[in-house]
Protein backbone atom coordinates (compact mmCIF):
# COMPACT_ATOMS: atom_id res chain seq x y z
CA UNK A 1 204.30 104.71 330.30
CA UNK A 2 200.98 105.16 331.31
CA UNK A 3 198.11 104.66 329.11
CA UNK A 4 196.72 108.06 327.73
CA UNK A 5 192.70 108.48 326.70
CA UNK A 6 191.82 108.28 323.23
CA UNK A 7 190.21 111.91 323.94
CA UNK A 8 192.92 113.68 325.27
CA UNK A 9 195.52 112.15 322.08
CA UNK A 10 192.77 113.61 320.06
CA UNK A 11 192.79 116.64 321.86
CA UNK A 12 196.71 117.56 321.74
CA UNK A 13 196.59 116.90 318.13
CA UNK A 14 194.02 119.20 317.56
CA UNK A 15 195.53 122.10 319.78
CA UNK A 16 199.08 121.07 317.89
CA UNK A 17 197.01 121.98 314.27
CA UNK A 18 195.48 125.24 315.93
CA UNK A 19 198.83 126.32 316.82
CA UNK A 20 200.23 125.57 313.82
CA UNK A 21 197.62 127.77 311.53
CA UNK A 22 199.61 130.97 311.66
CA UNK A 23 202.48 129.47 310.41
CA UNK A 24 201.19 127.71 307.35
CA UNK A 25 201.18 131.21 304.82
CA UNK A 26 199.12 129.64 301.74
CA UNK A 27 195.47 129.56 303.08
CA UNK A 28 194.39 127.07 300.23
CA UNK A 29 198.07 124.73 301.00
CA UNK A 30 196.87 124.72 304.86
CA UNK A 31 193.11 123.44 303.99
CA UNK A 32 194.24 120.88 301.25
CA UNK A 33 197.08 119.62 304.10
CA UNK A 34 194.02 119.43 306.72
CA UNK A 35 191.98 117.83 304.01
CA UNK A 36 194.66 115.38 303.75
CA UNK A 37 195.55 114.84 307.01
CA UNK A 38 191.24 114.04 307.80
CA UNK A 39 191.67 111.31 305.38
CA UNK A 40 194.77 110.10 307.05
CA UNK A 41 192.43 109.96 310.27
CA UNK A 42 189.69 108.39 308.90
CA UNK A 43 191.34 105.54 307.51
CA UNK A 44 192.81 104.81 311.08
CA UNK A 45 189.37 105.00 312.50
CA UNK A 46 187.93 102.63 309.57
CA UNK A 47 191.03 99.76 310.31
CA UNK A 48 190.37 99.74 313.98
CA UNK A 49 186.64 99.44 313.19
CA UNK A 50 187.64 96.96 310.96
CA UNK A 51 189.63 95.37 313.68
CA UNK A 52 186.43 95.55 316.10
CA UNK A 53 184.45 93.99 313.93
CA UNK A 54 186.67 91.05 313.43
CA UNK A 55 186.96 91.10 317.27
CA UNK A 56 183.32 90.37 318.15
CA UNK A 57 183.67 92.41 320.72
CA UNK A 58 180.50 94.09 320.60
CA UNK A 59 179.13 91.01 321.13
CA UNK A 60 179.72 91.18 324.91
CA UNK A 61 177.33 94.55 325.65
CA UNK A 62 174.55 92.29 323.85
CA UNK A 63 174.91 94.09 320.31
CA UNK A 64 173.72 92.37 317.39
CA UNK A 65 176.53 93.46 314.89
CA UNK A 66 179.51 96.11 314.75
CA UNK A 67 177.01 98.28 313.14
CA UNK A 68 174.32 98.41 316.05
CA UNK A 69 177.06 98.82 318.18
CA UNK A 70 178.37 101.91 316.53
CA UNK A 71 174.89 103.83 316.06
CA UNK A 72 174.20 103.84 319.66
CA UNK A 73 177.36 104.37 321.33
CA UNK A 74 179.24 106.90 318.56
CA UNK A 75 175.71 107.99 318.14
CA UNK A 76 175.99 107.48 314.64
CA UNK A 77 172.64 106.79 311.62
CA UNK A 78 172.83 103.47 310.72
CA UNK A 79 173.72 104.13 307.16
CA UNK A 80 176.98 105.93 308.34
CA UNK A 81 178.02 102.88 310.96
CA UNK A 82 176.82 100.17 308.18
CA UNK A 83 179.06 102.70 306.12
CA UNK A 84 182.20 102.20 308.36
CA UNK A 85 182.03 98.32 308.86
CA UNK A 86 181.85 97.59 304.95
CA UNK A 87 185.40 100.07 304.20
CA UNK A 88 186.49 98.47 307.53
CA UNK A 89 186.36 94.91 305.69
CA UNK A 90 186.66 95.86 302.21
CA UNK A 91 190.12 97.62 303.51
CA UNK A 92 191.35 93.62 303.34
CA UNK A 93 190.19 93.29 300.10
CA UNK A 94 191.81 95.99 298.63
CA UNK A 95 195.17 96.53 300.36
CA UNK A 96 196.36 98.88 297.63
CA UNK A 97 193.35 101.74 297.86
CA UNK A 98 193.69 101.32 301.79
CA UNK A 99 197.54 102.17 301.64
CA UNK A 100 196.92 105.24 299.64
CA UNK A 101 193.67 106.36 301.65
CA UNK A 102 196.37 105.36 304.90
CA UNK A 103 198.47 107.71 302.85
CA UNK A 104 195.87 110.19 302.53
CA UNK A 105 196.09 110.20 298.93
CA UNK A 106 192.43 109.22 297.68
CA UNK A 107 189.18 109.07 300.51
CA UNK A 108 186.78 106.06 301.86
CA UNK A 109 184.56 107.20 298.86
CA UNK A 110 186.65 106.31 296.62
CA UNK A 111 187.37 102.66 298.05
CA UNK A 112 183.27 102.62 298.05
CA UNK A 113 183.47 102.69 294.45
CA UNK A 114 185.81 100.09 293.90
CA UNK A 115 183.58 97.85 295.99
CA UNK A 116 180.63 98.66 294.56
CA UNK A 117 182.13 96.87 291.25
CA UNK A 118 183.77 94.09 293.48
CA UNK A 119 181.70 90.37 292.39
CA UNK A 120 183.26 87.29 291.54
CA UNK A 121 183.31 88.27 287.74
CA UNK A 122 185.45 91.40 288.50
CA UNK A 123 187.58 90.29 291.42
CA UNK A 124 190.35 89.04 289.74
CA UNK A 125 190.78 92.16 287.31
CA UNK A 126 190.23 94.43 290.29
CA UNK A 127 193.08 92.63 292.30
CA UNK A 128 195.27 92.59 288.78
CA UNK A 129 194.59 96.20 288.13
CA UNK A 130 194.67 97.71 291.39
CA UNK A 131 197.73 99.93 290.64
CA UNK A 132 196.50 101.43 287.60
CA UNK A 133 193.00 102.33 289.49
CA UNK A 134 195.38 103.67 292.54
CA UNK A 135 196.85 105.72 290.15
CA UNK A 136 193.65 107.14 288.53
CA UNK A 137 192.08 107.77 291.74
CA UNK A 138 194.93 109.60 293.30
CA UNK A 139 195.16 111.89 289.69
CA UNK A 140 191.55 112.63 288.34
CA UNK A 141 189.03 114.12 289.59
CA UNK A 142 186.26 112.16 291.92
CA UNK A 143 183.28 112.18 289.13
CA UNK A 144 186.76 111.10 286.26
CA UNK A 145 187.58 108.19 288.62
CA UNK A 146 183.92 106.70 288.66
CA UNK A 147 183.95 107.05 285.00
CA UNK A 148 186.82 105.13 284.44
CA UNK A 149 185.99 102.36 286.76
CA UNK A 150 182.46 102.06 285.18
CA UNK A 151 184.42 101.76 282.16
CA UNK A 152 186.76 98.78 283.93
CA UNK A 153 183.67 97.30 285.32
CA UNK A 154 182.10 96.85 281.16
CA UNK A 155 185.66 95.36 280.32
CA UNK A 156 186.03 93.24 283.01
CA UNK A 157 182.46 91.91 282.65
CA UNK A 158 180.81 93.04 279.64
CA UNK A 159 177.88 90.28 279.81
CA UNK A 160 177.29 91.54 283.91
CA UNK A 161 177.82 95.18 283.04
CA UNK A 162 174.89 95.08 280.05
CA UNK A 163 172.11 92.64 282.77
CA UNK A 164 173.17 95.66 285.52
CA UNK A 165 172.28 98.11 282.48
CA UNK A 166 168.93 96.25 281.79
CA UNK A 167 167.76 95.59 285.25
CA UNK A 168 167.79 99.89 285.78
CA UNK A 169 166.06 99.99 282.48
CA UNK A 170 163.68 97.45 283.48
CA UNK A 171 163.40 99.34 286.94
CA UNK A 172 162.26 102.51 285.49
CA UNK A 173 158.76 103.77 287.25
CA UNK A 174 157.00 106.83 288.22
CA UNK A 175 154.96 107.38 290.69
CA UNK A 176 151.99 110.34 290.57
CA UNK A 177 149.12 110.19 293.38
CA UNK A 178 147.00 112.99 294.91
CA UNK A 179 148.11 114.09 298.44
CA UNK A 180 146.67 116.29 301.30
CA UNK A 181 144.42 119.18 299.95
CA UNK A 182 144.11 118.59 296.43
CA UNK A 183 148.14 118.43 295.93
CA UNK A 184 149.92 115.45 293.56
CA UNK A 185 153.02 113.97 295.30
CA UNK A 186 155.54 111.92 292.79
CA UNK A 187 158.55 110.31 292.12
CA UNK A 188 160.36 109.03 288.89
CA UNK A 189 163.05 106.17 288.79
CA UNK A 190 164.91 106.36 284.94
CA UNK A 191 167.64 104.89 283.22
CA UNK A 192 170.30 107.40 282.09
CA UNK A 193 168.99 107.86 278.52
CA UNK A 194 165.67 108.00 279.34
CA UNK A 195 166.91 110.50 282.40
CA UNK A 196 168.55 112.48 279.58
CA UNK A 197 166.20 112.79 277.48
CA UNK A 198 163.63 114.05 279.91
CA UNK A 199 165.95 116.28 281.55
CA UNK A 200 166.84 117.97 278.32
CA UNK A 201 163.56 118.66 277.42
CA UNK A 202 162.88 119.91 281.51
CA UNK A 203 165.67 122.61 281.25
CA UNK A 204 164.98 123.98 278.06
CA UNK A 205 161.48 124.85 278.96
CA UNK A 206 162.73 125.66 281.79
CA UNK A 207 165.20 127.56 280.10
CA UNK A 208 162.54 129.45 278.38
CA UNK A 209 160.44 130.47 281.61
CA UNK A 210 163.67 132.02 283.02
CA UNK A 211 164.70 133.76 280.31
CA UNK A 212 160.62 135.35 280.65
CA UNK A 213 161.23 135.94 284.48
CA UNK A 214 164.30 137.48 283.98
CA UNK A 215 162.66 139.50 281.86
CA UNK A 216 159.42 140.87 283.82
CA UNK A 217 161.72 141.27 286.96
CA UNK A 218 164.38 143.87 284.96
CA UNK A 219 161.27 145.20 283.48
CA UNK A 220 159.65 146.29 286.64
CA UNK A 221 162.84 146.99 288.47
CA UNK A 222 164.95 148.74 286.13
CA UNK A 223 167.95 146.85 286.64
CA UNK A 224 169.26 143.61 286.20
CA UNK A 225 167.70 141.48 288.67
CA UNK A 226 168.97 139.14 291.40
CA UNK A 227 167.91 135.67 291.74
CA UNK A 228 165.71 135.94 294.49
CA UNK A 229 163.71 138.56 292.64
CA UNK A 230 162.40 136.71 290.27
CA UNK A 231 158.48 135.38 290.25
CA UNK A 232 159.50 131.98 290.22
CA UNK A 233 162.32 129.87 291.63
CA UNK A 234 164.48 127.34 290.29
CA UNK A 235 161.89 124.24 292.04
CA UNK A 236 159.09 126.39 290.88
CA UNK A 237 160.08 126.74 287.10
CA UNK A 238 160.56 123.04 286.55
CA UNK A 239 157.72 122.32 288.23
CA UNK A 240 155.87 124.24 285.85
CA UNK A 241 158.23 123.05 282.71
CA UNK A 242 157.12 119.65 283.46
CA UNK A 243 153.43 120.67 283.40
CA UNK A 244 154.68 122.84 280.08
CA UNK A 245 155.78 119.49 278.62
CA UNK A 246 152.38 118.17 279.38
CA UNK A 247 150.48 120.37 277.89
CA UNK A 248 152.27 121.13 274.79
CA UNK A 249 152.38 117.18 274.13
CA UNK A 250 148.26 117.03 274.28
CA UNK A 251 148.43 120.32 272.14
CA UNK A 252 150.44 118.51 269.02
CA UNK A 253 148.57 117.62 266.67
CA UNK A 254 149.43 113.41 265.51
CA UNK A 255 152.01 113.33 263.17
CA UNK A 256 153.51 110.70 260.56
CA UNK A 257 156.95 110.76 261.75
CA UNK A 258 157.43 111.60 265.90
CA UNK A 259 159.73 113.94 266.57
CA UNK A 260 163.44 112.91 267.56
CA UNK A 261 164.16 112.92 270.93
CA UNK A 262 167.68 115.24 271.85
CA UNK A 263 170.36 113.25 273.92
CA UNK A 264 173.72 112.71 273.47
CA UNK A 265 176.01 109.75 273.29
CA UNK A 266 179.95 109.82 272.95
CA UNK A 267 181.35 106.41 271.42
CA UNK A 268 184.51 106.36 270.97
CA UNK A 269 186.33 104.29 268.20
CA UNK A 270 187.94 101.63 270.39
CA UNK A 271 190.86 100.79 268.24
CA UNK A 272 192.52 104.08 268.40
CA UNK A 273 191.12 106.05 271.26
CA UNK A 274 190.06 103.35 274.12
CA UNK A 275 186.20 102.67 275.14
CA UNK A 276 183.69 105.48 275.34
CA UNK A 277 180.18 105.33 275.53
CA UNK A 278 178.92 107.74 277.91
CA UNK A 279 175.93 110.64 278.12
CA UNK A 280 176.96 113.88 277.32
CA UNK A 281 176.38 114.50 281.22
CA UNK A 282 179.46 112.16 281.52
CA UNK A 283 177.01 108.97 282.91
CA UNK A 284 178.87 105.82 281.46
CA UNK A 285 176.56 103.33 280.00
CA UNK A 286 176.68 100.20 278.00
CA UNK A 287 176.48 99.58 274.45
CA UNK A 288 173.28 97.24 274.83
CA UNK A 289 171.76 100.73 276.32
CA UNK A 290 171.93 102.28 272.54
CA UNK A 291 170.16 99.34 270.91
CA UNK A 292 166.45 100.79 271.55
CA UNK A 293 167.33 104.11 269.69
CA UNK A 294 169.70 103.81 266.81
CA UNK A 295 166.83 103.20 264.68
CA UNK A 296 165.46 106.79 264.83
CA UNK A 297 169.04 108.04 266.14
CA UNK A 298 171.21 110.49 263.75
CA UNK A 299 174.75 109.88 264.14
CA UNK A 300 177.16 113.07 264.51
CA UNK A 301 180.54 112.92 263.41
CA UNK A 302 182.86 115.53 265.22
CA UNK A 303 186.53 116.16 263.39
CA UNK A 304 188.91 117.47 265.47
CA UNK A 305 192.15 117.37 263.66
CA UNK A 306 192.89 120.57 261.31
CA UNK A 307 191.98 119.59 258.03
CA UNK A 308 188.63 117.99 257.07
CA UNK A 309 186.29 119.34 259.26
CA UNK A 310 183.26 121.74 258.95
CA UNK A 311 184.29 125.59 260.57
CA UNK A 312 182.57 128.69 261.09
CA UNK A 313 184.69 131.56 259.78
CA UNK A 314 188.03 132.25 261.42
CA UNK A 315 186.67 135.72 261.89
CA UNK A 316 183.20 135.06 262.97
CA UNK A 317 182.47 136.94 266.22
CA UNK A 318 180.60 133.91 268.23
CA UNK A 319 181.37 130.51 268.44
CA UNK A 320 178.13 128.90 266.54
CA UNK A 321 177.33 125.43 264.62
CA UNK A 322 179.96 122.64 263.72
CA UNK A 323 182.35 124.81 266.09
CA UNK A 324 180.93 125.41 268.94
CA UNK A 325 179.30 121.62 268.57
CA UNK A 326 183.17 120.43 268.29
CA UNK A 327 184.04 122.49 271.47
CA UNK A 328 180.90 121.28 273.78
CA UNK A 329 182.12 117.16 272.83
CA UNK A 330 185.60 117.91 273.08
CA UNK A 331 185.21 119.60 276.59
CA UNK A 332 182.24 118.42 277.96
CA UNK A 333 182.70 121.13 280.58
CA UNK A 334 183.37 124.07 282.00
CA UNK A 335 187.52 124.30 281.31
CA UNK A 336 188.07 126.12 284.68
CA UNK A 337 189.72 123.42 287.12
CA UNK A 338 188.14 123.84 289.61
CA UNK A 339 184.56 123.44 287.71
CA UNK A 340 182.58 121.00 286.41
CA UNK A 341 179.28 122.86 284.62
CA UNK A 342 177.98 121.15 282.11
CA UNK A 343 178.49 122.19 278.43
CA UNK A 344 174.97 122.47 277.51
CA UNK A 345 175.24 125.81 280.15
CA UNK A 346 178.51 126.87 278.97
CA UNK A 347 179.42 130.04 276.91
CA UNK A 348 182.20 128.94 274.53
CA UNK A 349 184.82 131.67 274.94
CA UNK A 350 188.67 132.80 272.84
CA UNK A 351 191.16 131.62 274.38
CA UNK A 352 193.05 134.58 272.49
CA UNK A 353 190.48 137.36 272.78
CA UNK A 354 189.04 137.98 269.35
CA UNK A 355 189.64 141.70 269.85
CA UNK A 356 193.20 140.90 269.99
CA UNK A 357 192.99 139.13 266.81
CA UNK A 358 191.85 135.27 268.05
CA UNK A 359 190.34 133.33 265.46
CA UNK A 360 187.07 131.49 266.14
CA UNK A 361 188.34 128.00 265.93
CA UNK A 362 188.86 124.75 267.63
CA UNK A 363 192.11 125.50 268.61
CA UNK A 364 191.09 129.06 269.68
CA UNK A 365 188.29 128.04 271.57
CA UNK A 366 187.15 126.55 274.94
CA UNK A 367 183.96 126.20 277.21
CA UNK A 368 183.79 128.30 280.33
CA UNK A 369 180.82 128.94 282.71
CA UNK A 370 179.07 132.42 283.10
CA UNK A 371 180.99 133.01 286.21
CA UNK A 372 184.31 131.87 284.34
CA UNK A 373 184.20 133.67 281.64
CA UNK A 374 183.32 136.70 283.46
CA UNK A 375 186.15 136.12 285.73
CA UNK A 376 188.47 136.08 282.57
CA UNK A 377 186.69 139.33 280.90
CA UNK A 378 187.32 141.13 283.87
CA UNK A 379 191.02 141.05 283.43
CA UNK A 380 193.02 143.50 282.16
CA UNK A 381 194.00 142.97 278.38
CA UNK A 382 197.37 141.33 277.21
CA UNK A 383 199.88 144.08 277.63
């Protein structure tokens, strides 16, 4: 048989899928099948770049590495061919994700996660464990899966995990200089505490300056406004939240006692529910990360079994305090699933409307985005 042109194989597959659109009736089946199938294809592409890069090949038209090689004649950046030759060899490595990406089960960003983990410390648990990470990766979600192999990476290598976890601490920097015209021009670098705390503090201010925009904008319109009607945008009012923060700090007065500093930690207790020590943004850290703030830190305890545990009344219209508390660190976010807002801008909603007689409780209750819960509310009622 006669040898065929990558391009024209390419190009009777793709006419094969375009004639094959009409018969395919569920429009979200057909995408997550083409979805699939693009995964499929680019794990082929990544083994035989994997193969040319064994090859040398590239060698002979004077190139200095596969990568080179790949930027100018696929015309691709450097960070996507550099991007391509480390799956191609990691693929090797780890033969389990590369069956299942093969499969088209899990994507190349996914095996880029496993190998950003992969040192001699971790190599042997990685190669032990590879099932159970298969397995995660081909049931969670993308942001789950890094979670739970940041929390593999602290229990293969707790000592590495904690110097990784000081080094970003110890990397921490920002940057403010004066630029063309009078302008400042910055950049920040923080760990994820420090990041939280800061970026608390940002969007409640920032919060605050919406909720005044909003405002002015229905005011002089008459209507609810849109979001490009407002004074400011979203860039704008943090800019000026951060500025906010400034000038508020030189405004307080010097005080005896500072004032305590709002972020979130989960810790889990190990013995009966596994390790977690995470933001309330779901960033994993270590437990050596804590050890700067416990002194000043108040510890929460939430209580989810019935029982012994503070509630609002049953009855009580809104979700508020210890139970809407319990909901945003049971949740974490938005229970739609195909959503991931944070909790922080979450409205906790009845899962059995309180007008149909839902009580306000844990059990009753669950965190659902402003578009979410409108979605729901726009239902008709339980006949």
């Amino acid at each position: 048989m006669e040898p065929r042109h990558p391009d024209r194989v390419v190009d009777d597959l793709i006419g094969e899928l375009a004639r094959s659109r009409d018969a395919v009736g569920d429009a979200g089946e057909w995408v997550e099948c083409l979805e699939r199938a693009l995964a499929r294809v680019e794990s082929f592409v990544t083994a035989e770049v994997g193969r040319f890069d064994a090859s040398g090949a590239y060698l002979a038209d004077g190139a200095r590495d596969a990568a080179a090689w790949l930027s100018t004649r696929a015309r691709l950046s450097r960070a996507a061919a550099r991007a391509q030759v480390r799956r191609g060899r990691a693929r090797a490595e780890h033969r389990a994700f590369a069956a299942a990406w093969d499969a088209g089960e899990i994507t190349g960003a996914h095996l880029d996660v496993v190998v950003s983990v992969d040192r001699p410390a971790t190599h042997d648990a990685l190669v032990r464990d590879a099932s159970i990470l298969v397995g995660h990766a081909r049931t969670l979600r993308y942001s789950s899966f890094c979670r739970a192999v940041a929390y593999f990476e602290q229990l293969a290598d707790p000592d590495g995990t904690e110097g990784c976890e000081q080094r970003r601490r110890d990397g921490r920097s920002v940057e403010l200089s004066r630029g063309f015209a009078g302008t400042w021009l910055g950049s920040m670098t923080l760990d994820a505490i420090s990041g939280e705390i800061v970026a608390n503090e940002l969007e409640r201010i920032g919060d605050e300056l919406f909720a005044t925009d909003w405002s002015a904008a229905r005011d002089a319109l008459g209507r609810d406004p849109l979001s490009g009607e407002l004074a400011r945008s979203a860039r704008q009012r943090r800019a000026d939240a951060l500025v906010e923060m400034a000038t508020r700090s030189a405004a307080a007065a010097p005080a005896p006692h500072r004032p305590a500093p709002l972020f979130t930690v989960l810790v889990g207790y190990e013995s009966l529910h596994g390790r977690i020590c995470e933001t309330e943004r779901g960033t994993v850290v270590t437990p050596g990360a804590l050890l700067a703030h416990l002194d000043g830190a108040h510890l929460e305890r939430a209580v989810f079994a019935p029982g012994r545990r503070v509630e609002i009344g049953v009855r009580t219209r809104l979700f508020t305090g210890a139970t809407r508390r319990a909901l945003e660190v049971r949740d974490r976010m938005c229970a739609h699933p195909y959503c991931e807002e944070p909790a922080a801008r979450c409205e906790a909603d009845h899962i059995v409307q309180w007008a149909f007689g839902g009580e306000t409780t844990q059990e009753n209750g669950r965190l659902l985005c402003a578009h979410h819960n409108r979605m729901r509310n726009s239902r008709p009622p339980p006949s």
